[in-house]
PDB file of N, CA and C in Angstrom:
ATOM      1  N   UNK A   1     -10.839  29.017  23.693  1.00  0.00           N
ATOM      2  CA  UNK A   1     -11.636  28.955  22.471  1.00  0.00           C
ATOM      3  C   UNK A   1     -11.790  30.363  21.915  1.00  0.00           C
ATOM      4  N   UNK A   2     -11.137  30.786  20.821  1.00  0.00           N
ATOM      5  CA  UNK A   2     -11.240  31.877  20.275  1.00  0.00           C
ATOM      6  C   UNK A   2     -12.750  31.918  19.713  1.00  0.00           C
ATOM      7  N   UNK A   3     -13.679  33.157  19.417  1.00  0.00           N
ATOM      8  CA  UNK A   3     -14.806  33.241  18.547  1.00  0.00           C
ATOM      9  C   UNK A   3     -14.830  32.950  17.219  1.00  0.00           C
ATOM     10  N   UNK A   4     -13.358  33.457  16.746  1.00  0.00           N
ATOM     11  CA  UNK A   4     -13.595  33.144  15.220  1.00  0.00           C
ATOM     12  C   UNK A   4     -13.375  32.077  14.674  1.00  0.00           C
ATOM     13  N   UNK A   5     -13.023  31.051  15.794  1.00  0.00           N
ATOM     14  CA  UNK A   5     -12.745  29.566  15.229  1.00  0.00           C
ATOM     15  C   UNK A   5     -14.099  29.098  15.497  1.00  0.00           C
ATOM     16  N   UNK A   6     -15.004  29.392  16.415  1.00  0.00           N
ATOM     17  CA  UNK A   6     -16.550  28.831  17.209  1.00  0.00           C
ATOM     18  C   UNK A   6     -17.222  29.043  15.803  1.00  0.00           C
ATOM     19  N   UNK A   7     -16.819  30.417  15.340  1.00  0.00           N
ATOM     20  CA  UNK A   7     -17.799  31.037  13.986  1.00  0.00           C
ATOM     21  C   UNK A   7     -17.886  30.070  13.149  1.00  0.00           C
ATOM     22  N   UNK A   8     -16.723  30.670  12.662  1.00  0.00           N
ATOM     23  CA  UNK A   8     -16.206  29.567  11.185  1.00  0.00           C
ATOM     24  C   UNK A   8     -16.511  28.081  11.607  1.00  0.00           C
ATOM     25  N   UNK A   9     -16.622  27.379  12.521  1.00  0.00           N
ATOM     26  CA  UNK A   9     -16.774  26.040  12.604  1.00  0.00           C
ATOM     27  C   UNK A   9     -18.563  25.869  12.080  1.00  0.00           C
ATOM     28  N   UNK A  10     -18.763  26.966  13.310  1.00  0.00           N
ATOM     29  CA  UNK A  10     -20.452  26.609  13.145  1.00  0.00           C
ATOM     30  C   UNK A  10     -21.385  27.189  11.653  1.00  0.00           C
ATOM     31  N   UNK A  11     -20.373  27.757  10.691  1.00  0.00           N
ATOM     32  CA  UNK A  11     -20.637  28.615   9.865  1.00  0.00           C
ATOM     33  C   UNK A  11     -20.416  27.268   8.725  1.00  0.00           C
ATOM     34  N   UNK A  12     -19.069  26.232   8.858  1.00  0.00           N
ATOM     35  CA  UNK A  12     -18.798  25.361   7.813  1.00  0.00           C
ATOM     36  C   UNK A  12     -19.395  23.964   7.947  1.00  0.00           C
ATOM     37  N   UNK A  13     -19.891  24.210   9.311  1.00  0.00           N
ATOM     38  CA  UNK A  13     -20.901  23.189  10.331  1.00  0.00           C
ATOM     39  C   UNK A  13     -22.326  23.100   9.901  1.00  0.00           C
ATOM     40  N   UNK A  14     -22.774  22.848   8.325  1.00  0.00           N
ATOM     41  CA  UNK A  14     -24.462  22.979   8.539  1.00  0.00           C
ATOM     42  C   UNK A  14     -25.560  22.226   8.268  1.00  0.00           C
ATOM     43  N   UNK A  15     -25.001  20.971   9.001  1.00  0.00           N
ATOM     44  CA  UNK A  15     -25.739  20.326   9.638  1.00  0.00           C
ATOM     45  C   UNK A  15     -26.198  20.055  10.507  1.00  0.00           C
ATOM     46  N   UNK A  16     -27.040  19.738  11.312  1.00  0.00           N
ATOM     47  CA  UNK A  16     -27.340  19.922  12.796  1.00  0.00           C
ATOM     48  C   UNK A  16     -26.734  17.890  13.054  1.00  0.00           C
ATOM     49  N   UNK A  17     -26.421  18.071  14.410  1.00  0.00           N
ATOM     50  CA  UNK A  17     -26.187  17.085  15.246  1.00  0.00           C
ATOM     51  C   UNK A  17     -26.868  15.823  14.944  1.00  0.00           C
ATOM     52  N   UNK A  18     -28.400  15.758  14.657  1.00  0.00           N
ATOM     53  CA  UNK A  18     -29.191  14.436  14.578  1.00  0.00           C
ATOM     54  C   UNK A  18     -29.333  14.213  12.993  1.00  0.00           C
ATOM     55  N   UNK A  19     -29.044  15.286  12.116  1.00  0.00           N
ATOM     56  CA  UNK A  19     -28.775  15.365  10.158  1.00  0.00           C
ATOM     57  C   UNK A  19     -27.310  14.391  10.869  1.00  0.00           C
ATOM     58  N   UNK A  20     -26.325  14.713  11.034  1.00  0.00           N
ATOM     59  CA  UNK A  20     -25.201  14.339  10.532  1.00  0.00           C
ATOM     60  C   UNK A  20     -25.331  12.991  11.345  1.00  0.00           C
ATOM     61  N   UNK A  21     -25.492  12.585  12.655  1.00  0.00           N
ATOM     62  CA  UNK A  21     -25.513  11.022  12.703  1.00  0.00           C
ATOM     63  C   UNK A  21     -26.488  10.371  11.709  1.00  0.00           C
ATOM     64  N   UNK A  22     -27.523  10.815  11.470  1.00  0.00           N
ATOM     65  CA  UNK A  22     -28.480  10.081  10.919  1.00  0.00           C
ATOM     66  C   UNK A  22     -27.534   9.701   9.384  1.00  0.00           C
ATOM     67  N   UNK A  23     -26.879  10.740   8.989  1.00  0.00           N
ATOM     68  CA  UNK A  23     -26.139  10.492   7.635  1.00  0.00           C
ATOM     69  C   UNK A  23     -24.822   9.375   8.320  1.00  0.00           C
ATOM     70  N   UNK A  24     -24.130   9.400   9.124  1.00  0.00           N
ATOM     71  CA  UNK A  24     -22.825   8.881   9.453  1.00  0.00           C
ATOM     72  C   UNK A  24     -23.557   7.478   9.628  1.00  0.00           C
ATOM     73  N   UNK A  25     -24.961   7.057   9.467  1.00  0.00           N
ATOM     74  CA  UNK A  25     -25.088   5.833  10.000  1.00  0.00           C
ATOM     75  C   UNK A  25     -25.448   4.899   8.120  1.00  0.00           C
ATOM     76  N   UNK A  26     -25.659   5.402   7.395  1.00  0.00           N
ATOM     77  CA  UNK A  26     -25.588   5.418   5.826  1.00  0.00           C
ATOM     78  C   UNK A  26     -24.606   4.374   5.010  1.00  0.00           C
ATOM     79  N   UNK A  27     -24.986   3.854   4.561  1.00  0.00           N
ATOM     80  CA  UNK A  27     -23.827   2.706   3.656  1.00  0.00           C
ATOM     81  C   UNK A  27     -23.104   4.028   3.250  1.00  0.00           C
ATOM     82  N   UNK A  28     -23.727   5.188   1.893  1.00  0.00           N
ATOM     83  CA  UNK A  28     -22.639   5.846   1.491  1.00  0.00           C
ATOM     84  C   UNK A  28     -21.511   6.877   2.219  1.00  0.00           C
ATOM     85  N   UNK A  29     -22.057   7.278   3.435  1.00  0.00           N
ATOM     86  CA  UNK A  29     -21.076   7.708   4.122  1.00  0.00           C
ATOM     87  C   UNK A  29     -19.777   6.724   4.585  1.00  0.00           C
ATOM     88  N   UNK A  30     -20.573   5.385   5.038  1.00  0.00           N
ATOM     89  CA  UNK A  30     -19.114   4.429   5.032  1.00  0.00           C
ATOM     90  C   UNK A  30     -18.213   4.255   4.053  1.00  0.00           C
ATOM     91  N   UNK A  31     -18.928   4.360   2.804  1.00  0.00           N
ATOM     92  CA  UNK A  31     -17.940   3.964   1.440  1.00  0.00           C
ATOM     93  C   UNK A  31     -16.909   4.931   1.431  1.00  0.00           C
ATOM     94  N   UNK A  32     -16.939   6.372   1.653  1.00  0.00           N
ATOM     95  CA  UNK A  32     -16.228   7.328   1.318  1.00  0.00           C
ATOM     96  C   UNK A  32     -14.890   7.895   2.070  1.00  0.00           C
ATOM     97  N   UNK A  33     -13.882   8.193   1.507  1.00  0.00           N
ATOM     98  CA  UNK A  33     -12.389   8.775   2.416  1.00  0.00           C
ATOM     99  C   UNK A  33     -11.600   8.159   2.658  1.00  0.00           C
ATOM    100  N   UNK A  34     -11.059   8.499   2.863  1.00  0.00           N
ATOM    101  CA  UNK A  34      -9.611   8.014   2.946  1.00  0.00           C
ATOM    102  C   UNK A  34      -9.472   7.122   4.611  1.00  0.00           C
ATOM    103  N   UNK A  35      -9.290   6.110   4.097  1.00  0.00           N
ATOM    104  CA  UNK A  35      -9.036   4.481   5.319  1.00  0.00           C
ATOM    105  C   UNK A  35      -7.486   4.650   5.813  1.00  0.00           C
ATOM    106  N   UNK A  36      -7.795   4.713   7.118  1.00  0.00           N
ATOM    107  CA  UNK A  36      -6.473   4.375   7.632  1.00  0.00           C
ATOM    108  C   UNK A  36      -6.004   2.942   7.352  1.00  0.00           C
ATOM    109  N   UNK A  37      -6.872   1.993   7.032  1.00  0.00           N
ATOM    110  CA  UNK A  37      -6.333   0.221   7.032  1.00  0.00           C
ATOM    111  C   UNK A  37      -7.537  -0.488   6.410  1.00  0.00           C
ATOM    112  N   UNK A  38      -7.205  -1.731   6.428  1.00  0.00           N
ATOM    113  CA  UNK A  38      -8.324  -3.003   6.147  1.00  0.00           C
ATOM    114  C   UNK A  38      -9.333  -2.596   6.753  1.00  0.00           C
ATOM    115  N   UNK A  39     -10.541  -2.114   6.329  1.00  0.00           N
ATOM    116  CA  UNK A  39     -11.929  -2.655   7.081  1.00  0.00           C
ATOM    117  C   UNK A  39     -12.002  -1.223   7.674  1.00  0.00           C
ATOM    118  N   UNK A  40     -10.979  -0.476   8.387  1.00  0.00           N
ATOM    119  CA  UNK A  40     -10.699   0.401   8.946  1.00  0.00           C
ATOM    120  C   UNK A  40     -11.650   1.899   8.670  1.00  0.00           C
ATOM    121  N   UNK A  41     -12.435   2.709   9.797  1.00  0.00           N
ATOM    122  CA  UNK A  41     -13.463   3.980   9.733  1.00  0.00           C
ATOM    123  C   UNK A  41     -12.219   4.946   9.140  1.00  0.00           C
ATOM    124  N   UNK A  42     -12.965   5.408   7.806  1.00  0.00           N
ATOM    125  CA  UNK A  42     -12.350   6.501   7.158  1.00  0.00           C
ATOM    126  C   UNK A  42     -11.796   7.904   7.973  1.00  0.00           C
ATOM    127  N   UNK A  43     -10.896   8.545   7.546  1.00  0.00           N
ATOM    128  CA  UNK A  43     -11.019   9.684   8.955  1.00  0.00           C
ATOM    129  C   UNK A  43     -12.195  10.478   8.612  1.00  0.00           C
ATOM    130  N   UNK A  44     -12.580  11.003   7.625  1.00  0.00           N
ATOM    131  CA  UNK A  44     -13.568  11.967   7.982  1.00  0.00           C
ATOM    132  C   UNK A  44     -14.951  11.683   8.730  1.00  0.00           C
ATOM    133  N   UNK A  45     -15.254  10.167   8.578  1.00  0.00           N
ATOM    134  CA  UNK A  45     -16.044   9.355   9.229  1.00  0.00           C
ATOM    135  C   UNK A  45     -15.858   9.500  10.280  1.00  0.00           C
ATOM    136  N   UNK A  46     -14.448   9.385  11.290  1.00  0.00           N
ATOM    137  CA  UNK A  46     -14.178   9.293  12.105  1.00  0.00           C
ATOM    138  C   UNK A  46     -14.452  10.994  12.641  1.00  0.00           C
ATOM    139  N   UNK A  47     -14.331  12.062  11.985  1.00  0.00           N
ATOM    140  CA  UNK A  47     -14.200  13.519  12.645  1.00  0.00           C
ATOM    141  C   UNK A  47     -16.129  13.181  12.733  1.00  0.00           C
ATOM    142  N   UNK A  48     -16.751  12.809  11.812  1.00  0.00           N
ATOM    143  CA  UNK A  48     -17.882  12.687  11.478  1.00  0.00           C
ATOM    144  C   UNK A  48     -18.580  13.104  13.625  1.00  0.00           C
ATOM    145  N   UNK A  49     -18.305  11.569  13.683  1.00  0.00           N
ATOM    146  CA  UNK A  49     -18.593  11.374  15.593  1.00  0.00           C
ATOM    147  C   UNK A  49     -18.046  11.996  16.058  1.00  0.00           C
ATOM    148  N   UNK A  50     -16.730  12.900  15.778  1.00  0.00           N
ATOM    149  CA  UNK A  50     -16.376  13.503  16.995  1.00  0.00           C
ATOM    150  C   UNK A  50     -17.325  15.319  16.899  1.00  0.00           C
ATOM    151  N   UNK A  51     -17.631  15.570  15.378  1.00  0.00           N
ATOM    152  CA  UNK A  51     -17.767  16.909  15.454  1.00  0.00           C
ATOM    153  C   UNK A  51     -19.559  16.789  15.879  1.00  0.00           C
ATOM    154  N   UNK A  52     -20.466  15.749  15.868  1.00  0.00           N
ATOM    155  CA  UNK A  52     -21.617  15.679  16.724  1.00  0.00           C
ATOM    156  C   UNK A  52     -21.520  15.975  18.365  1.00  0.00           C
ATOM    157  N   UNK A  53     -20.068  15.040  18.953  1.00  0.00           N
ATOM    158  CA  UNK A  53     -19.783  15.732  19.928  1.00  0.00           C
ATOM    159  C   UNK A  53     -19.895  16.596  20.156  1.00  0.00           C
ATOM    160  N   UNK A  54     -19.053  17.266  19.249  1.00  0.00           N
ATOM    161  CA  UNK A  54     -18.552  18.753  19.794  1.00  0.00           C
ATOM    162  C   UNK A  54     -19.889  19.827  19.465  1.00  0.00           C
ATOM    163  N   UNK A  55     -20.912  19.620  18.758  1.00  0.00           N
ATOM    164  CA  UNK A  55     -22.162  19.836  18.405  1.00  0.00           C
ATOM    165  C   UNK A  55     -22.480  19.891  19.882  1.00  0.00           C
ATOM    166  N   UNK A  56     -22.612  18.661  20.528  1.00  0.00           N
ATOM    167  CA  UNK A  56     -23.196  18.697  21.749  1.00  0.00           C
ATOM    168  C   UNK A  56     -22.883  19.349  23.339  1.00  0.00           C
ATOM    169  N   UNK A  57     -21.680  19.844  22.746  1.00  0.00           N
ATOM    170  CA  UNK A  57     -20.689  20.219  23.806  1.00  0.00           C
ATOM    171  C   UNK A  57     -21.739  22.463  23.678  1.00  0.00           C
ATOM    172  N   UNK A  58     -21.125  22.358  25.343  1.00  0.00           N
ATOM    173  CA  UNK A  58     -21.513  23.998  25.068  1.00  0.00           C
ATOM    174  C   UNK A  58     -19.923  24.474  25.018  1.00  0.00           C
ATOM    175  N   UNK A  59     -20.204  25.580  24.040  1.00  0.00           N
ATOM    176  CA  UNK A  59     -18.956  26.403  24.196  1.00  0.00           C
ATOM    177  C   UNK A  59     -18.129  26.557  25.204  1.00  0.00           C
ATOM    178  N   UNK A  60     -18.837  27.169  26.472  1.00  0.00           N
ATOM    179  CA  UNK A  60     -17.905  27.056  27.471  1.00  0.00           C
ATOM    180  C   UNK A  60     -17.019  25.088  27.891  1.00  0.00           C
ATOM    181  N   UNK A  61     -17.463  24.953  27.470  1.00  0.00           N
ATOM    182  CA  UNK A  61     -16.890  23.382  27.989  1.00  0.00           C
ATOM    183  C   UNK A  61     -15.698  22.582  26.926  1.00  0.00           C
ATOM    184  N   UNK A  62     -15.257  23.724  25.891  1.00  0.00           N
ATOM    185  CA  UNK A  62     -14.865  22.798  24.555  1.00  0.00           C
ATOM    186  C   UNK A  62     -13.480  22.777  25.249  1.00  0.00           C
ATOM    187  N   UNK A  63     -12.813  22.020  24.712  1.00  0.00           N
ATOM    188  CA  UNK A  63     -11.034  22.236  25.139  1.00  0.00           C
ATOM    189  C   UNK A  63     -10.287  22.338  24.056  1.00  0.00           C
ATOM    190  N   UNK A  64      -9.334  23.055  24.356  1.00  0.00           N
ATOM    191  CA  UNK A  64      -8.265  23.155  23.336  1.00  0.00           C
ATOM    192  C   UNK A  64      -7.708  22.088  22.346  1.00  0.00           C
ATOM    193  N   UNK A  65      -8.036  21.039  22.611  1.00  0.00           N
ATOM    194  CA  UNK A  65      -8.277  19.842  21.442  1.00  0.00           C
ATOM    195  C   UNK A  65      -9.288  19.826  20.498  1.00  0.00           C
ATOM    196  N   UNK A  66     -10.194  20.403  21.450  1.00  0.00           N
ATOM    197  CA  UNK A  66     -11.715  20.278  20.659  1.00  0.00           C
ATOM    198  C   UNK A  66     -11.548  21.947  19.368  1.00  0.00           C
ATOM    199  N   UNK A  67     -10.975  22.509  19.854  1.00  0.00           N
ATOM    200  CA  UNK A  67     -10.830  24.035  19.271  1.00  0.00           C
ATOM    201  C   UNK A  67      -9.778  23.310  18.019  1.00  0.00           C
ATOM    202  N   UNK A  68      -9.041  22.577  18.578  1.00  0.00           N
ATOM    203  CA  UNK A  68      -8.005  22.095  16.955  1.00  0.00           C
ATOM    204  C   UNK A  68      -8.687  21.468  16.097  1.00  0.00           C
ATOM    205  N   UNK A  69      -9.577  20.632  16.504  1.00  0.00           N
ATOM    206  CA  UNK A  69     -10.413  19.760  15.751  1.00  0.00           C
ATOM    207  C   UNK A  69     -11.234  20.170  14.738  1.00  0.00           C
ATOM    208  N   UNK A  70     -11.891  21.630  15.600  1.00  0.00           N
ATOM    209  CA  UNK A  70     -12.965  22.499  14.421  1.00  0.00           C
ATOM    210  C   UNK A  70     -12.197  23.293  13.664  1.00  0.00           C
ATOM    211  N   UNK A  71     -10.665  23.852  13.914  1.00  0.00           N
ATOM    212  CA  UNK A  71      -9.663  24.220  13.214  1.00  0.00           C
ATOM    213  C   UNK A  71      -9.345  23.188  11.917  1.00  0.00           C
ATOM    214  N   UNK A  72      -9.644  22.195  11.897  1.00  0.00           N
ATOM    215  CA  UNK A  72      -9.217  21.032  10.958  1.00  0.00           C
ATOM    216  C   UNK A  72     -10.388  20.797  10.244  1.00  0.00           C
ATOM    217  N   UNK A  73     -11.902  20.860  10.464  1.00  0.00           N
ATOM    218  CA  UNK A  73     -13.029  20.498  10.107  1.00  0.00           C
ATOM    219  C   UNK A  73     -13.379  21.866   9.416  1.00  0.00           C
ATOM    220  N   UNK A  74     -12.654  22.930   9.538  1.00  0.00           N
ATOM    221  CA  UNK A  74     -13.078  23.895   8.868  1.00  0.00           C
ATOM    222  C   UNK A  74     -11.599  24.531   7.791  1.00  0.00           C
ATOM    223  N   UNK A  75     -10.974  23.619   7.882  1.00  0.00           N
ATOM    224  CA  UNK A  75     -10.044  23.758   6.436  1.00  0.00           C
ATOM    225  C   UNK A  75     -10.257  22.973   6.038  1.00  0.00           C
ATOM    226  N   UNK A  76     -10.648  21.750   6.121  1.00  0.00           N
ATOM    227  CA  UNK A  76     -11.752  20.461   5.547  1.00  0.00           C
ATOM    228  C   UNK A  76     -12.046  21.292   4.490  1.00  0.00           C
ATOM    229  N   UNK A  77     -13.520  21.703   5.473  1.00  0.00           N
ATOM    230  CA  UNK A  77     -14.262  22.394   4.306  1.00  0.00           C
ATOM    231  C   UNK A  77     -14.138  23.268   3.265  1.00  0.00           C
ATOM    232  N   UNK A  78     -13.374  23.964   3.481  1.00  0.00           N
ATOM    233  CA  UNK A  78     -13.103  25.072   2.601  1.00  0.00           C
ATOM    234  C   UNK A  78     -12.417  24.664   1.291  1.00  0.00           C
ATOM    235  N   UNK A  79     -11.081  23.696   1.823  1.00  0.00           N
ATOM    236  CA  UNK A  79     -10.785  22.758   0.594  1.00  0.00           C
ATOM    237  C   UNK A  79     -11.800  22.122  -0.199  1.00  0.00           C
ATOM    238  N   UNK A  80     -12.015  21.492   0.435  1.00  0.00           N
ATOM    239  CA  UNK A  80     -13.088  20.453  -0.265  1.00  0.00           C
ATOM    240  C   UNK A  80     -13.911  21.452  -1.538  1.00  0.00           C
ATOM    241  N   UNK A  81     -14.413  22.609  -0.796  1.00  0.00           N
ATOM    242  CA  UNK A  81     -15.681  23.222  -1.446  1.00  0.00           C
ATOM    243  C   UNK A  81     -14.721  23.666  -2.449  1.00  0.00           C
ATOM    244  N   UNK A  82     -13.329  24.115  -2.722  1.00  0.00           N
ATOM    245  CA  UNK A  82     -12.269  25.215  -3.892  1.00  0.00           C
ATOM    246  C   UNK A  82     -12.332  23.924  -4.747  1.00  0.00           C
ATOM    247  N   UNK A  83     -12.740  22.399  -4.326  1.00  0.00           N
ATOM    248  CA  UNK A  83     -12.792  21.453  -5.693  1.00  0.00           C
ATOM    249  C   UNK A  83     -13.889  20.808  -6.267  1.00  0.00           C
ATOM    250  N   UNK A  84     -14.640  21.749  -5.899  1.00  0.00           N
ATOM    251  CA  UNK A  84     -16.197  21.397  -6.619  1.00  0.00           C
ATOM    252  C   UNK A  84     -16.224  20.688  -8.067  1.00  0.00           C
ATOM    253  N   UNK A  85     -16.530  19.651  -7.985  1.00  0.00           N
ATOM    254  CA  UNK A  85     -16.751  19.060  -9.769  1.00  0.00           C
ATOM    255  C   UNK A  85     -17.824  19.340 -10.248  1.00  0.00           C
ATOM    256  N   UNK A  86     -17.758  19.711 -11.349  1.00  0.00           N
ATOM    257  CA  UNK A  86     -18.893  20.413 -12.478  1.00  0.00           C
ATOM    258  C   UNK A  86     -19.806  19.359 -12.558  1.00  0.00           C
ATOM    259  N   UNK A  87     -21.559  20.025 -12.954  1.00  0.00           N
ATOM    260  CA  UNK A  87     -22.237  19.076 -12.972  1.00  0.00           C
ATOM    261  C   UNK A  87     -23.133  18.770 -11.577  1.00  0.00           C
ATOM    262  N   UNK A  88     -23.913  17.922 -11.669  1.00  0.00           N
ATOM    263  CA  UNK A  88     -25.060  18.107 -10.513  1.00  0.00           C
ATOM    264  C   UNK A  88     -24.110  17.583  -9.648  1.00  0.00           C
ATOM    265  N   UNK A  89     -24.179  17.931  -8.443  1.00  0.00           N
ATOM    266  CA  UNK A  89     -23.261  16.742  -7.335  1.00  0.00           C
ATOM    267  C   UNK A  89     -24.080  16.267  -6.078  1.00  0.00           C
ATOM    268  N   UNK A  90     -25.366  16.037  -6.561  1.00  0.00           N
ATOM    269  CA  UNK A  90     -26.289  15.298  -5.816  1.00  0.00           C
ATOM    270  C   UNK A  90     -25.896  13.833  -4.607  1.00  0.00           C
ATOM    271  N   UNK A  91     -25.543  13.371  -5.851  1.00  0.00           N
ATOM    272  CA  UNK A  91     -25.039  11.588  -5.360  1.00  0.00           C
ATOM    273  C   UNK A  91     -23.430  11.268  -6.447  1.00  0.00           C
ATOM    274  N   UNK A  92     -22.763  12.072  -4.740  1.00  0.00           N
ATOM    275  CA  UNK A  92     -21.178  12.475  -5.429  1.00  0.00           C
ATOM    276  C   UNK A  92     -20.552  11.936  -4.506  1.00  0.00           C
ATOM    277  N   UNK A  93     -19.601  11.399  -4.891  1.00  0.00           N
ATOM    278  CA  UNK A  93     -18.352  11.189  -3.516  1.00  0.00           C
ATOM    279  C   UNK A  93     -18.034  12.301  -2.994  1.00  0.00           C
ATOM    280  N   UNK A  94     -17.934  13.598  -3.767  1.00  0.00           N
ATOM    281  CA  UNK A  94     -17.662  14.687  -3.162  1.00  0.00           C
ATOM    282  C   UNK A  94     -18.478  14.920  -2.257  1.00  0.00           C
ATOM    283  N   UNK A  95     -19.637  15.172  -2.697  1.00  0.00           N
ATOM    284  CA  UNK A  95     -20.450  15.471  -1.813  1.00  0.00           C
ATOM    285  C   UNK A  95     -20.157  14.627  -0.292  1.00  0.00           C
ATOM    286  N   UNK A  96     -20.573  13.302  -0.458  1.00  0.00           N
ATOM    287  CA  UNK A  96     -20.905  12.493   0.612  1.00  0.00           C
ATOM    288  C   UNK A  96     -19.715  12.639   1.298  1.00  0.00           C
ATOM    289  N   UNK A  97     -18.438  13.030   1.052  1.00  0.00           N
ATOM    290  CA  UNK A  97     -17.042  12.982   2.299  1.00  0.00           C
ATOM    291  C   UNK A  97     -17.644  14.352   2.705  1.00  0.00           C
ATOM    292  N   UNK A  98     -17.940  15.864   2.301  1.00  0.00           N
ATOM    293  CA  UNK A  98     -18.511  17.051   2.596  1.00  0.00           C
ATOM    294  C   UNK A  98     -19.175  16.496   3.662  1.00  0.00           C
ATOM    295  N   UNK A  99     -20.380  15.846   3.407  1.00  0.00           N
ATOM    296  CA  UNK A  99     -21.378  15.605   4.339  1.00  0.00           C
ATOM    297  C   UNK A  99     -20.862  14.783   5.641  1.00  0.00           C
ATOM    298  N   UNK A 100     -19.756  13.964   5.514  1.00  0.00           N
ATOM    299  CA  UNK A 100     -19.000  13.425   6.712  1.00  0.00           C
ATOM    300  C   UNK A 100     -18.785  14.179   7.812  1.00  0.00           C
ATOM    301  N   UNK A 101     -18.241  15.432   6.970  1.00  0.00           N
ATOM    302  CA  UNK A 101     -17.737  16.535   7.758  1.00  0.00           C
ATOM    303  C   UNK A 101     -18.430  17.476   8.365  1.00  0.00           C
ATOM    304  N   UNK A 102     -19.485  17.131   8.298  1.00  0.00           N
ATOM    305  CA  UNK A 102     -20.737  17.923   8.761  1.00  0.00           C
ATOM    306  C   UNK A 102     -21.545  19.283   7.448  1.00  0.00           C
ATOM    307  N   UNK A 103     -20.588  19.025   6.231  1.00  0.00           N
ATOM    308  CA  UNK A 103     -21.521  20.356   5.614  1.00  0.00           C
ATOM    309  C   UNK A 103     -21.865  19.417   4.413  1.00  0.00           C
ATOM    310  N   UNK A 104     -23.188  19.792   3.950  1.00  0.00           N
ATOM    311  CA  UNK A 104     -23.711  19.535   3.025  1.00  0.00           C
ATOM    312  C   UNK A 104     -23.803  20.910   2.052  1.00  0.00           C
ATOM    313  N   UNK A 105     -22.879  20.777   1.003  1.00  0.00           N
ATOM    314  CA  UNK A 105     -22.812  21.706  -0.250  1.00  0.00           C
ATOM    315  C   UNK A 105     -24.652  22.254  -0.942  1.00  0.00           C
ATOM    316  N   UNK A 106     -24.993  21.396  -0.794  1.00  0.00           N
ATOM    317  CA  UNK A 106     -26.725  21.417  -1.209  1.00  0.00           C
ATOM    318  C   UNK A 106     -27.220  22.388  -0.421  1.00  0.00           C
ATOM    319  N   UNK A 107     -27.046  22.834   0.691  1.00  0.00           N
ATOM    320  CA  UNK A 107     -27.495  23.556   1.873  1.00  0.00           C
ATOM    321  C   UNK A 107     -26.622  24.611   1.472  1.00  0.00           C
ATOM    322  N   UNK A 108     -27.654  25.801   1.236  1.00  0.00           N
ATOM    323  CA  UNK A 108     -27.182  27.093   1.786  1.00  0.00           C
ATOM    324  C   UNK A 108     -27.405  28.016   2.755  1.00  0.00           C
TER     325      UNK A 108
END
């Protein structure tokens, strides 16, 4: 586990662990992202549970899967945020896939 991936994760990470399930359990978090299939948990939904995990995990314990994962959850973010739509984005799809991912744009 490099530091500057721990950083940047926990830096694009700002929600805490019991914010982001409490949101992943939400009709609008279900509505949002991209579905692998019929009926099927969106992926960011899906990183949603894994990055509470990894919330819960101590550093020393993460594995090199878990280090790709916050590698992926933190170009997530960064994308996401370079396509900000103009205008309040309170109650946004943008927003709410952001918030999947553990960051809420509203939060600074």
């Amino acid at each position: 586990m490099t530091t500057d991936t721990y950083a940047e994760f926990k830096e694009a990470v700002n929600m805490t662990a019991a914010e982001l399930e409490r949101w992943l359990a939400t009709d609008e978090s279900r509505a949002v992202g991209q579905k692998a299939g019929d009926g099927a948990e969106s992926v960011g939904h899906d990183s949603g549970r894994r990055i509470v995990r990894l919330l819960h995990t101590k550093k020393a314990d993460l594995t090199g899967d878990d280090e790709a994962h916050m590698r992926k959850v933190i170009g997530y973010v960064h994308r996401h945020l370079a396509q900000r739509p103009s205008g309040d984005v309170t109650d946004t799809r943008w927003r709410h896939s952001l918030m999947n991912w553990g960051h809420d744009p509203l939060r600074h």
